[in-house]
C-alpha atoms as a PDB file:
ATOM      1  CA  UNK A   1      30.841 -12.450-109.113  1.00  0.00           C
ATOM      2  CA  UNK A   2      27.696 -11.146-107.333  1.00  0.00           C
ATOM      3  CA  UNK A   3      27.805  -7.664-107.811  1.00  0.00           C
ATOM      4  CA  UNK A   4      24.913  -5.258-106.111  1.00  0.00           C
ATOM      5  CA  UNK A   5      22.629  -4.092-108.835  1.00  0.00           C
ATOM      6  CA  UNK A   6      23.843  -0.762-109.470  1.00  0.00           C
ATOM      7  CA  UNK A   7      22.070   2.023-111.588  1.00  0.00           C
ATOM      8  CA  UNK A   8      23.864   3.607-114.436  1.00  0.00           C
ATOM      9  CA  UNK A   9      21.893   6.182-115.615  1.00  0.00           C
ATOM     10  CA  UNK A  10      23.194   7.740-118.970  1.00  0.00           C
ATOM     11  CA  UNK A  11      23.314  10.782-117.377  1.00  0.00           C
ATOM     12  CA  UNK A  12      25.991   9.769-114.844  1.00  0.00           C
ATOM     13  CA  UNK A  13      27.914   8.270-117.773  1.00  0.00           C
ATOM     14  CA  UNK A  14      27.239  11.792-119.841  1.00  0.00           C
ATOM     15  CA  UNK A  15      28.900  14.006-116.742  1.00  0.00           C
ATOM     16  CA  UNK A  16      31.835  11.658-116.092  1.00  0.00           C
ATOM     17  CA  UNK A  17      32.793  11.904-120.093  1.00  0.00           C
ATOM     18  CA  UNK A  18      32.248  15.737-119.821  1.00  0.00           C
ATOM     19  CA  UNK A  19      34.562  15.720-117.268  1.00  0.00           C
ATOM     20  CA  UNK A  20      37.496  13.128-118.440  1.00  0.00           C
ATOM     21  CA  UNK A  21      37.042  15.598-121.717  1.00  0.00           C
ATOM     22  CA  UNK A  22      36.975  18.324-119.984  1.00  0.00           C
ATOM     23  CA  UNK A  23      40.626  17.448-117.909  1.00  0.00           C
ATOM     24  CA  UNK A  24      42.252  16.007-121.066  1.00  0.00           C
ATOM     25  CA  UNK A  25      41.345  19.679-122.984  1.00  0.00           C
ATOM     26  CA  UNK A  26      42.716  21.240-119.721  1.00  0.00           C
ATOM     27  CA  UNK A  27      46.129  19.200-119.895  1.00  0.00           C
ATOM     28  CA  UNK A  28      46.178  19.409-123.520  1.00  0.00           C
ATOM     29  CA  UNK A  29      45.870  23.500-123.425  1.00  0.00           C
ATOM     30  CA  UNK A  30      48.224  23.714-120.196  1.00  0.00           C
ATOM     31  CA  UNK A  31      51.025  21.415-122.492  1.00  0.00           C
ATOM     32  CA  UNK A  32      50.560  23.634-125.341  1.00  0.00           C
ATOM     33  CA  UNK A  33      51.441  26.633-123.370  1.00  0.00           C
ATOM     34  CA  UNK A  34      54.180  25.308-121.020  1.00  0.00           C
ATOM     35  CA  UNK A  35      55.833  24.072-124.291  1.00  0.00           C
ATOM     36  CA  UNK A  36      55.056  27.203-126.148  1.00  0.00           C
ATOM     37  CA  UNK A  37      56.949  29.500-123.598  1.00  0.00           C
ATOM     38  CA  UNK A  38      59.464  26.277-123.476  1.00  0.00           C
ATOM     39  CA  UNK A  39      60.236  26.803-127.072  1.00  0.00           C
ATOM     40  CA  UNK A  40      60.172  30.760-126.609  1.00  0.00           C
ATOM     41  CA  UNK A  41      63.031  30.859-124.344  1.00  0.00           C
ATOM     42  CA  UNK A  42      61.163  32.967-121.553  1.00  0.00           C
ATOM     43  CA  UNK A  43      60.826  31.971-118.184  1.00  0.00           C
ATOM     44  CA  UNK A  44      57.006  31.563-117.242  1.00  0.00           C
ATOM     45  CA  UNK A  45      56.512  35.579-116.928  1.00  0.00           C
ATOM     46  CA  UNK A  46      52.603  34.815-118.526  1.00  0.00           C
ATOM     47  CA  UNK A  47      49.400  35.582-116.427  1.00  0.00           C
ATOM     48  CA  UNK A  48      47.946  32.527-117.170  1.00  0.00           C
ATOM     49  CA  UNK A  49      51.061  30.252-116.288  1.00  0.00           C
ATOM     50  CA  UNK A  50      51.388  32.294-112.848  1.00  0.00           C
ATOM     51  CA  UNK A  51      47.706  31.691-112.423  1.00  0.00           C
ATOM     52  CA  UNK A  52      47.866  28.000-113.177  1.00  0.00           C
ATOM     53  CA  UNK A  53      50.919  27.907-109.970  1.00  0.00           C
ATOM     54  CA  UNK A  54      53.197  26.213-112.284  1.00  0.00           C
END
């Protein structure tokens, strides 16, 4: 495999982690709520769940 030398700086490494964590917090929080008005019984009446379109 001849691959083109291709700079990895730990930086670049650093922001892509900070933002994979930074989507799986998001899904995780979004889950908790959608299943937390789920198990509530109410229909998604909460500001956050009408901002988030869902």
């Amino acid at each position: 495999m001849n691959q083109s030398p291709q700079q990895v700086g730990p930086e670049s490494v650093g922001r892509n982690s900070q933002i994979i964590a930074g989507a799986l917090i998001m899904g995780v929080v979004i889950f908790a709520c959608l299943a937390f008005f789920i198990a509530k019984g109410e229909p998604a009446k909460s500001p956050m769940i009408a901002l988030m379109g869902a």
